[in-house]
Protein backbone atom coordinates (compact mmCIF):
# COMPACT_ATOMS: atom_id res chain seq x y z
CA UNK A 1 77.31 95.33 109.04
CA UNK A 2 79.30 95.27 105.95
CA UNK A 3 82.17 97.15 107.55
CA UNK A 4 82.39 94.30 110.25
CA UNK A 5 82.40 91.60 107.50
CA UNK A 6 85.06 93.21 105.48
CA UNK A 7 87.65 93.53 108.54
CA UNK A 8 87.68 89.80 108.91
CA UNK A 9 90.42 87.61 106.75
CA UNK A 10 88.54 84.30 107.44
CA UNK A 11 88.45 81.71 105.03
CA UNK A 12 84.82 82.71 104.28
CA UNK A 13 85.16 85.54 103.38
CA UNK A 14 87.48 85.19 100.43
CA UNK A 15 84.94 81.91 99.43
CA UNK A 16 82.18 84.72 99.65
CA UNK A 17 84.52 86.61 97.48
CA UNK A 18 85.66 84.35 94.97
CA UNK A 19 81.89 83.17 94.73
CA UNK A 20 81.06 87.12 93.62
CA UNK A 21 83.36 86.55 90.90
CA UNK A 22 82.62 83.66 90.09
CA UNK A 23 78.65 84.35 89.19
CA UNK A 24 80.05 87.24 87.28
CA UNK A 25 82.94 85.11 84.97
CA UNK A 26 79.56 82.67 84.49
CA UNK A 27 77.57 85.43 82.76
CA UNK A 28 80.50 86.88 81.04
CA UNK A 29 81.16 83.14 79.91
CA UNK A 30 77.72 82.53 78.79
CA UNK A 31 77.20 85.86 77.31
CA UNK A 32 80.00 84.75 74.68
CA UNK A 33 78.74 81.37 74.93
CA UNK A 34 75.03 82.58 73.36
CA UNK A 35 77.18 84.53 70.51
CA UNK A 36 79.05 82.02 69.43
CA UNK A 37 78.48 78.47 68.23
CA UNK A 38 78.88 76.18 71.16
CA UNK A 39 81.94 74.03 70.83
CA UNK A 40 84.41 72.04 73.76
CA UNK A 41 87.14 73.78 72.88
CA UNK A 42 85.56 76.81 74.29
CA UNK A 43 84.22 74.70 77.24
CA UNK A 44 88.00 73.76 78.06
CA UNK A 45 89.37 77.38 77.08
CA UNK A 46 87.10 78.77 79.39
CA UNK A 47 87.81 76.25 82.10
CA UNK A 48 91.73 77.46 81.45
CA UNK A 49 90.35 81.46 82.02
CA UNK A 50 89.03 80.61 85.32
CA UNK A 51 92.04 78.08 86.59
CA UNK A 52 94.17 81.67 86.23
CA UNK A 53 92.09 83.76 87.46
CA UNK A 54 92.30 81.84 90.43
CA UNK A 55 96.11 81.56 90.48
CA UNK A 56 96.07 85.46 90.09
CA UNK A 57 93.36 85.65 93.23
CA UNK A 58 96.05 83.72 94.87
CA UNK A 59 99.06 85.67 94.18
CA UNK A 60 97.72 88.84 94.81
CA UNK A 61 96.42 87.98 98.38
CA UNK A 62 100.10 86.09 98.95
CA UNK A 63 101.58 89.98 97.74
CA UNK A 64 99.12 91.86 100.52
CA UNK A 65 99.55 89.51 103.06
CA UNK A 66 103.31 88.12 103.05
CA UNK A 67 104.16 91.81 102.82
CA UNK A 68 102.13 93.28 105.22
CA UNK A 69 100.62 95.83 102.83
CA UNK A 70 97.55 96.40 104.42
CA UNK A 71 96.01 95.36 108.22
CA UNK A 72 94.42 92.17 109.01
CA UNK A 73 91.12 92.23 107.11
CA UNK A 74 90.20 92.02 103.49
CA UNK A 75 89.56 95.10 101.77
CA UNK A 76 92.18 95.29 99.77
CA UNK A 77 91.10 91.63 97.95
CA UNK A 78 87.49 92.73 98.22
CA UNK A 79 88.46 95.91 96.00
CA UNK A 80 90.73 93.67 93.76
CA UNK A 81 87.71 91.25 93.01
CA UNK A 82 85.20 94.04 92.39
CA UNK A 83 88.10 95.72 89.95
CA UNK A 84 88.45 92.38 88.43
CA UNK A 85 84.34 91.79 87.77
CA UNK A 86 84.33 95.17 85.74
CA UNK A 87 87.05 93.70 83.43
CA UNK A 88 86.07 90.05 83.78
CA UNK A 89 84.91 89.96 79.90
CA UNK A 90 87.81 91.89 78.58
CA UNK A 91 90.53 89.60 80.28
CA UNK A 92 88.84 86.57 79.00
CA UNK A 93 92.10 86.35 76.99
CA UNK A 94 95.58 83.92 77.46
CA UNK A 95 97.90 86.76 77.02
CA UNK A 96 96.19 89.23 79.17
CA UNK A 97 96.09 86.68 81.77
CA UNK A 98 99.44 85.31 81.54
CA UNK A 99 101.00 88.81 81.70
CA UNK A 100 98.58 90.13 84.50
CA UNK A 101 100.23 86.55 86.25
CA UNK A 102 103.52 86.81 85.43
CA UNK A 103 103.21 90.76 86.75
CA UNK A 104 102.22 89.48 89.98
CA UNK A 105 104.83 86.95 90.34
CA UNK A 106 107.53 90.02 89.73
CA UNK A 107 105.58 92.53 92.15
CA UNK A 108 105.61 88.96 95.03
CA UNK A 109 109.45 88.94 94.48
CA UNK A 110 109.89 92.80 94.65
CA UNK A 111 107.87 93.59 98.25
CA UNK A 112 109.48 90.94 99.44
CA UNK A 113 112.63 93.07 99.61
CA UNK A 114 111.39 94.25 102.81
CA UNK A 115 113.35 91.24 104.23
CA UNK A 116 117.08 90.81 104.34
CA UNK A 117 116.80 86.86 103.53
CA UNK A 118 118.12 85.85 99.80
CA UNK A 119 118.42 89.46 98.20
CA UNK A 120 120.19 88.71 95.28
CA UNK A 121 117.76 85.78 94.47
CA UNK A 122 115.00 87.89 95.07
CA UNK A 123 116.90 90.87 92.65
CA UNK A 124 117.48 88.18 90.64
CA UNK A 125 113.85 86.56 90.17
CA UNK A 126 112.53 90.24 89.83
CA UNK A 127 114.61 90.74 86.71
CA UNK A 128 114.00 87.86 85.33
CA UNK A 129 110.18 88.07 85.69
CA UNK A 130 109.95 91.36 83.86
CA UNK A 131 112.17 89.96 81.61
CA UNK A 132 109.35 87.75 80.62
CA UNK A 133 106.69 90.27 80.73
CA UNK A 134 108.66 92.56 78.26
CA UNK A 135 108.32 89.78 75.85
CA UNK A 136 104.74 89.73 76.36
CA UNK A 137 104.29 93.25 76.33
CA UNK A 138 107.50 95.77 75.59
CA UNK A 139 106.30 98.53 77.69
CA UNK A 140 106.12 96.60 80.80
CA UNK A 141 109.93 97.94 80.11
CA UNK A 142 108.92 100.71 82.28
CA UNK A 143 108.73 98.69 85.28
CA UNK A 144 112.23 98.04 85.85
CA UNK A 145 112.15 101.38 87.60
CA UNK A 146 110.43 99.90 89.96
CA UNK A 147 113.35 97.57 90.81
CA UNK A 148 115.57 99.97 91.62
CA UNK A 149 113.26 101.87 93.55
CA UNK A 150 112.80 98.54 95.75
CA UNK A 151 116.52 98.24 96.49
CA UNK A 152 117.07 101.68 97.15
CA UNK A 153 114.26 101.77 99.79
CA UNK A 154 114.77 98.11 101.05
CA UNK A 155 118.62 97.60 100.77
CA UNK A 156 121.95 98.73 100.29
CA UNK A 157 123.36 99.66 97.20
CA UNK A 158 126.30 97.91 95.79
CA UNK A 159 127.33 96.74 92.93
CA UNK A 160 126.11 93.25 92.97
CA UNK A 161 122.37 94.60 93.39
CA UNK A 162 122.59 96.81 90.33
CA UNK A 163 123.78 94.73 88.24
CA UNK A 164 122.23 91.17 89.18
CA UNK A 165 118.66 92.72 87.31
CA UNK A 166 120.37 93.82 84.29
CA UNK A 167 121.56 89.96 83.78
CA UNK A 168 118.33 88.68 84.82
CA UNK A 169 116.05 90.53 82.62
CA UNK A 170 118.49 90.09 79.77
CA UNK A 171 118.29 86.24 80.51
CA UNK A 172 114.77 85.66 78.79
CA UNK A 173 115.45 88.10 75.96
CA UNK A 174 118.44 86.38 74.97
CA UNK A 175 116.32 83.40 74.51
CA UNK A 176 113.68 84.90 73.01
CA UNK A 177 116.23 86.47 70.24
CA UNK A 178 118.14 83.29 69.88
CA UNK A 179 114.49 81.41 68.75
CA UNK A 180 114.18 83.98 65.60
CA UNK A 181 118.16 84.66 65.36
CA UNK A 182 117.30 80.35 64.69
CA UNK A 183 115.04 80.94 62.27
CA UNK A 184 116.42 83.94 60.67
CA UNK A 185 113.49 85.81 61.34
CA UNK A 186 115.83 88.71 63.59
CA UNK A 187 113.24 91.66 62.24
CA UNK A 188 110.30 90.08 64.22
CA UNK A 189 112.10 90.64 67.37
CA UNK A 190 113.28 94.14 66.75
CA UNK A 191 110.38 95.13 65.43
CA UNK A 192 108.12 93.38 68.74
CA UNK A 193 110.64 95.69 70.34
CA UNK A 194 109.59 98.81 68.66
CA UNK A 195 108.18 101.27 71.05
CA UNK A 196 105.43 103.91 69.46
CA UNK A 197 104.01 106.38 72.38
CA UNK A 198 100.18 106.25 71.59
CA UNK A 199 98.15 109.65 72.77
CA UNK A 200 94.70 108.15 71.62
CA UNK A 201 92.69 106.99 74.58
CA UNK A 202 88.98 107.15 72.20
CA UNK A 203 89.01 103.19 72.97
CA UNK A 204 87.93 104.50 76.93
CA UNK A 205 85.25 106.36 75.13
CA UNK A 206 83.18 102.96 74.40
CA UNK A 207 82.18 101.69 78.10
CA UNK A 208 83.01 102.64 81.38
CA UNK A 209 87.20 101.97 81.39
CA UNK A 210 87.76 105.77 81.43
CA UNK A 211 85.06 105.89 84.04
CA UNK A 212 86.30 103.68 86.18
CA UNK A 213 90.31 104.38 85.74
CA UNK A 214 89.10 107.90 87.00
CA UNK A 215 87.25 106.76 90.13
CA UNK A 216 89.53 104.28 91.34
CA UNK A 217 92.50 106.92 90.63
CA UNK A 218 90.68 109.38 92.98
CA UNK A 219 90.10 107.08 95.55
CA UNK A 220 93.81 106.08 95.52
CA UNK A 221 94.79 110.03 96.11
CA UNK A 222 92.70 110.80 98.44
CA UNK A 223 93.96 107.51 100.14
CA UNK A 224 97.20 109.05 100.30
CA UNK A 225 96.40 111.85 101.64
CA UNK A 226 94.72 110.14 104.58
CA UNK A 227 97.27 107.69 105.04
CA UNK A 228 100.49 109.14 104.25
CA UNK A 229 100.54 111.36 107.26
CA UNK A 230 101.05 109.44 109.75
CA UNK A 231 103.02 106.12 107.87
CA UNK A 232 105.47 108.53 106.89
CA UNK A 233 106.11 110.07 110.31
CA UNK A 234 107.74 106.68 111.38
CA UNK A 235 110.88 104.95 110.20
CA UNK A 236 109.40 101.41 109.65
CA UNK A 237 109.06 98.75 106.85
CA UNK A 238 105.59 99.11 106.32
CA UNK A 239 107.09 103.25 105.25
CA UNK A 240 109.26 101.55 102.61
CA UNK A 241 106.95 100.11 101.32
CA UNK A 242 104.10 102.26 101.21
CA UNK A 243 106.34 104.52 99.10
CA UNK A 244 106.55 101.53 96.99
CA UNK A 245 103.04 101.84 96.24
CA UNK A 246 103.28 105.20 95.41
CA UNK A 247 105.61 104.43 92.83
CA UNK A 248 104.37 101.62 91.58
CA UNK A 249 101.09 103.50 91.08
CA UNK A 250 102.44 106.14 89.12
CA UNK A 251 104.49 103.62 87.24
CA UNK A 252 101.30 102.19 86.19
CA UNK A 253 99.39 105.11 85.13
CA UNK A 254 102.46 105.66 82.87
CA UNK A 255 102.29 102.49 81.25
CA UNK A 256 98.28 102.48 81.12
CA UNK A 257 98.84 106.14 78.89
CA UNK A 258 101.91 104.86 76.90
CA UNK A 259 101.27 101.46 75.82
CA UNK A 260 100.45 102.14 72.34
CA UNK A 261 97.98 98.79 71.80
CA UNK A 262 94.81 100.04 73.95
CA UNK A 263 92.05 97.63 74.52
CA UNK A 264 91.65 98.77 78.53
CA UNK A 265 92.91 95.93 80.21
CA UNK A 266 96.14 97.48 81.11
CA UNK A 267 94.37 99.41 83.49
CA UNK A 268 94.31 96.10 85.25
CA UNK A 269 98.22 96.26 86.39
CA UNK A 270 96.86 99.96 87.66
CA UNK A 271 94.50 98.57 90.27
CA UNK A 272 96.85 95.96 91.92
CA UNK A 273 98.85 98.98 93.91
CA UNK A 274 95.72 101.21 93.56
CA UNK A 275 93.52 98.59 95.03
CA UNK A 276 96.37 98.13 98.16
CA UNK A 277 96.72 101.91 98.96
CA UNK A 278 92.77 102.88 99.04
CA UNK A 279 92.57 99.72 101.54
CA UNK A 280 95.02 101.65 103.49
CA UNK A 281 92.73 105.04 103.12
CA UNK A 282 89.79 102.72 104.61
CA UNK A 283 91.89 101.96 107.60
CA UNK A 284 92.28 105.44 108.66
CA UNK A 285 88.79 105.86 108.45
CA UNK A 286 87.54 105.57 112.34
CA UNK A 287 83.72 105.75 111.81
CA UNK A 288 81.87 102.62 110.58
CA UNK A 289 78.85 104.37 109.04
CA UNK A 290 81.18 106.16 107.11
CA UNK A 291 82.54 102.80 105.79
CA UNK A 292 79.48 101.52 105.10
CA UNK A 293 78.43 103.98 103.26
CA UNK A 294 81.27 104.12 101.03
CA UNK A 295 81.09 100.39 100.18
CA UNK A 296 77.83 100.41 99.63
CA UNK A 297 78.63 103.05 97.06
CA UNK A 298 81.41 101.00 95.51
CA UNK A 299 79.14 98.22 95.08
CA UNK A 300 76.65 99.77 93.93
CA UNK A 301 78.69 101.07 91.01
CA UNK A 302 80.15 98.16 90.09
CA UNK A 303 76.91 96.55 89.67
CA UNK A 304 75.50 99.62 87.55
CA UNK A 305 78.73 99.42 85.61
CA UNK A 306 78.80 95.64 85.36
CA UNK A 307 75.26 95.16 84.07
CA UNK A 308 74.10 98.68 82.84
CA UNK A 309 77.41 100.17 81.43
């Protein structure tokens, strides 16, 4: 049964996986392919989508599973890939990619709070991460909340550990000012650094992002509710950071209704924690029928969205 298949972390099933996205990143491919004029350049550019794809497959599992976010099995990446088929022709784009990355690489630095080993390193590399995602998109800004959050649940608070993110998300903005202080071009970066609150969300109007923003943010409440009883009833880690999620959810639904450049792929950075806590809401679930019914469901849409919407 499908239930059975999705509790196992083997190897083959994240090839299985991995192959489902791959089919779909062919068609989006070749649907662009047929609409443009065929050239190398797209060939290799294409080749360079898929490469990070791949290295953001990667870093998402190595997030779930050096964390301990979810239970041995795979629904959690099994979500994540059919989240990441729905979008696969919108992300088909280096700076999309690059920041969904580089927002992975800060999230692997932040759970790993949950241990005591190199704090300030890990503090450190968080900061300097968002640092770099700022540049790439300002309101990413918002996540440095989330930092805070981290060491308050994970460690103690002193001064070292407040301060060590301020210097390290500085770090790459000093850089990034001193290359247009250089060139006298100052007004570029202030104005990159502009923030305008946008309240028009007609772009979700045109396909199915509003569609499936709502579905998945459903799921990922009622996934709380399920779960939240019980992890919260014992002091452990896996409490920590499950109120980590939480946050990090909300943080994203924030940014996903504030950034003011909508295209729909900032949704993305909502289904990383959303895609984490509903595999949670799964585990609770004790009856296999009932899990097979609701992934059936779930696949279902995606292929109706994927293909028909």
């Amino acid at each position: 049964m499908l239930a059975n298949f999705l509790e196992k972390s083997k190897p083959i099933n994240f090839i299985f996986y991995l192959g489902l996205f791959f089919c779909c990143f062919l068609f989006s491919v070749f649907t662009n392919l047929t609409a443009d004029v065929f050239t190398w350049v797209k060939v290799i550019e294409n080749i360079s989508f898929l490469l990070l794809f791949l290295a953001i497959f990667f870093f998402y599992h190595f997030v779930v599973t050096k964390n301990k976010l979810t239970f041995d099995h795979s629904y959690s990446f099994f979500l994540f890939t059919l989240a990441i088929v729905l979008f696969t022709s919108k992300l088909l784009d280096f700076k999309i990619l690059t920041s969904l990355l580089v927002y992975l690489l800060f999230l692997r630095k932040l759970y790993s709070l949950r241990s005591s080993k190199n704090v300030l390193q890990k503090i450190f590399d968080s900061g300097f991460w968002l640092g770099i995602l700022c540049i790439l998109e300002p309101f990413s800004m918002l996540f440095f909340v989330l930092i805070y959050a981290a060491i308050l649940l994970h460690q103690k608070i002193t001064i070292h550990n407040l301060i060590t993110p301020i210097i390290a998300f500085i770090s790459p903005l000093i850089i990034f000012f001193s290359y247009f202080l250089w060139n006298n071009t100052t007004e570029v970066f202030f104005n990159h650094f502009y923030l305008k609150l946008s309240y028009t969300f007609s772009i979700y109007s045109f396909d199915a992002t509003l569609y499936v923003f709502t579905t998945v943010l459903l799921l990922a409440f009622f996934s709380i509710l399920l779960k939240s009883p019980k992890t919260l009833s014992v002091n452990n880690t896996f409490k920590k950071s499950w109120l980590l999620l939480i946050i990090n959810t909300v943080i994203t639904v924030l940014f996903a209704l504030a950034i003011s450049k909508k295209n729909g792929t900032e949704i993305v950075f909502f289904l990383v924690p959303a895609s984490i806590i509903i595999a949670n809401g799964f585990e609770v679930i004790q009856k296999n029928y009932i899990k097979n019914i609701l992934w059936c469901l779930l696949i279902a849409a995606t292929i109706i969205t994927f293909f028909w919407l």
